[in-house]
Protein backbone atom coordinates (compact mmCIF):
# COMPACT_ATOMS: atom_id res chain seq x y z
CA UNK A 1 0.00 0.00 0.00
CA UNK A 2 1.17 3.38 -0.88
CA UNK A 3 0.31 6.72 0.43
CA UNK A 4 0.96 10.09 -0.94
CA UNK A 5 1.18 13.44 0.32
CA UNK A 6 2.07 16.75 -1.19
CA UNK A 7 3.09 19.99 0.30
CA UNK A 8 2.51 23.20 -2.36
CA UNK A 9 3.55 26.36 -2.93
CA UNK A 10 5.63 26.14 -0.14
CA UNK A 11 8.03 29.19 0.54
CA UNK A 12 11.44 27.63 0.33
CA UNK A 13 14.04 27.29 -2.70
CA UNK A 14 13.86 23.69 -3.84
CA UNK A 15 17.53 23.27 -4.01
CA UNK A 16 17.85 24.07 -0.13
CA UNK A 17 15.45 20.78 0.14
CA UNK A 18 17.06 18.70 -2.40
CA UNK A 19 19.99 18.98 0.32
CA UNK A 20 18.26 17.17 3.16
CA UNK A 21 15.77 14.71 1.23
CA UNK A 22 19.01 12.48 0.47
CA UNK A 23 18.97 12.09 4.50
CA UNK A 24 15.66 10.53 4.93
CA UNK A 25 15.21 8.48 1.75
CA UNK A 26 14.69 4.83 2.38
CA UNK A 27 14.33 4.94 5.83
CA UNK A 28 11.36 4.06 8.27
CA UNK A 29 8.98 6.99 9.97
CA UNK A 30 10.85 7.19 13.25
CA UNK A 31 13.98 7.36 12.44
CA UNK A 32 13.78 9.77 9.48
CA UNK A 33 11.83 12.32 12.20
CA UNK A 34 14.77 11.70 14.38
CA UNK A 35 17.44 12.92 11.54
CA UNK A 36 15.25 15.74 10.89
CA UNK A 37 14.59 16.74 14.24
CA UNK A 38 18.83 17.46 14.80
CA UNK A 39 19.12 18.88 11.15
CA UNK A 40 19.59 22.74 11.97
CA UNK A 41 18.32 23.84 8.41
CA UNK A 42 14.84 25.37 8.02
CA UNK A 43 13.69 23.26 5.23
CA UNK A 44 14.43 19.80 7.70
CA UNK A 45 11.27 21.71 10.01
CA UNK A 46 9.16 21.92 6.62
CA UNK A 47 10.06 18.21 5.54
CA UNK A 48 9.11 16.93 9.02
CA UNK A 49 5.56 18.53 9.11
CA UNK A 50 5.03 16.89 5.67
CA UNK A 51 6.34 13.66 6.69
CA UNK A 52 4.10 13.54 9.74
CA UNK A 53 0.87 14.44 7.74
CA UNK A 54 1.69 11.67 5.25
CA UNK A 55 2.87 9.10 8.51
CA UNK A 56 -1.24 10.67 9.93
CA UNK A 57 -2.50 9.73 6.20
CA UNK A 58 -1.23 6.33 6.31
CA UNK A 59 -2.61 6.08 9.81
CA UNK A 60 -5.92 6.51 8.62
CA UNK A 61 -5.57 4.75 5.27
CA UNK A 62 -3.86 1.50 7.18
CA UNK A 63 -4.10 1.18 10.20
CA UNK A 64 -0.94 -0.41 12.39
CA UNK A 65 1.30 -0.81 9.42
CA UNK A 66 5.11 0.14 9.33
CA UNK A 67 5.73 3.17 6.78
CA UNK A 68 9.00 3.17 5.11
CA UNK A 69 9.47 6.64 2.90
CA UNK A 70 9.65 5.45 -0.15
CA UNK A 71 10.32 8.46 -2.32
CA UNK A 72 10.61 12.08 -1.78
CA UNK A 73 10.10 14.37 -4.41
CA UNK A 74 11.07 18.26 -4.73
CA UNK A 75 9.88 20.45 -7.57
CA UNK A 76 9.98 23.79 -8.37
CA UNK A 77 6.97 26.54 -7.88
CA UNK A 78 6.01 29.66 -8.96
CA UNK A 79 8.48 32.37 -8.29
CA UNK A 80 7.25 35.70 -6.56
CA UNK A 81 9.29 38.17 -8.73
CA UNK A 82 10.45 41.36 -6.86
CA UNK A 83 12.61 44.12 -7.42
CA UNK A 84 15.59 45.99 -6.35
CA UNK A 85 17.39 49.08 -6.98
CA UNK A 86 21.03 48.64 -8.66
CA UNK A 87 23.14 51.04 -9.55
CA UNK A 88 23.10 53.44 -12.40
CA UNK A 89 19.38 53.70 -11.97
CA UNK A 90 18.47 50.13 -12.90
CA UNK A 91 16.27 47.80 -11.20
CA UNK A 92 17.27 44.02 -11.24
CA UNK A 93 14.68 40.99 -10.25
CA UNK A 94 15.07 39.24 -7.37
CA UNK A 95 13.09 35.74 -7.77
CA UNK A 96 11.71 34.29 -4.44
CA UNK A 97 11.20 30.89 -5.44
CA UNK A 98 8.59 28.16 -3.99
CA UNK A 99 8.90 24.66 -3.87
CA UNK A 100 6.24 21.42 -4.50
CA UNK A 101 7.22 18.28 -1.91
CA UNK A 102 5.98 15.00 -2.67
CA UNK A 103 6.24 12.44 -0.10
CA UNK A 104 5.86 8.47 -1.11
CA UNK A 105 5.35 6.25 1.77
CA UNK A 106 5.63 2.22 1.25
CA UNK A 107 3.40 0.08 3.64
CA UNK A 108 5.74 -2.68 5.40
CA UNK A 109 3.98 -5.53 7.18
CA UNK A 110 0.89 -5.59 5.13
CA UNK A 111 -2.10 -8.24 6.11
């Protein structure tokens, strides 16, 4: 059984994630929450909540099966263009970009 959450337009570059998803891929529930939990990065707060809403899905889906993440996905988002002032009287475009996370989890254990 597989269960699958995603996390939109969510305010963080996608490469800062792309850094810490290679810590919790392939492991079980508990011990990916513990990794994330002594990360110090902001995006390892962000992953957790969406790991523990798709651990809560499961819940609900399963029952008392053992979730392994299977896959974690990071895309890009929209990006909130802004501007700033440069010099010579020019303005240049800052790009605050967003991020989509896809969480996979793999039921172990099934009946």
């Amino acid at each position: 059984m597989e269960v699958i959450t995603k996390a939109k337009y969510v305010r963080i570059s996608p490469r800062k994630l792309r850094m810490i998803i290679e810590l919790v891929k392939g492991k079980d529930i508990e011990e990916a929450l513990g990794i994330l939990k002594n990360v110090r990065k902001k995006g390892a707060r962000i992953l957790e909540k969406v790991i523990k809403s798709a651990h809560n899905n499961g819940k609900n889906k399963g029952g008392d099966i053992n979730w392994v993440i299977k896959n974690i996905k990071v895309d890009g988002g929209p990006m909130l263009k802004r501007y700033r002032a440069a010099t010579m009287g020019r303005a240049v475009m800052i790009r605050r970009r967003t991020s989509h996370i896809t969480v996979i989890l793999q039921g172990i254990g099934e009946e």
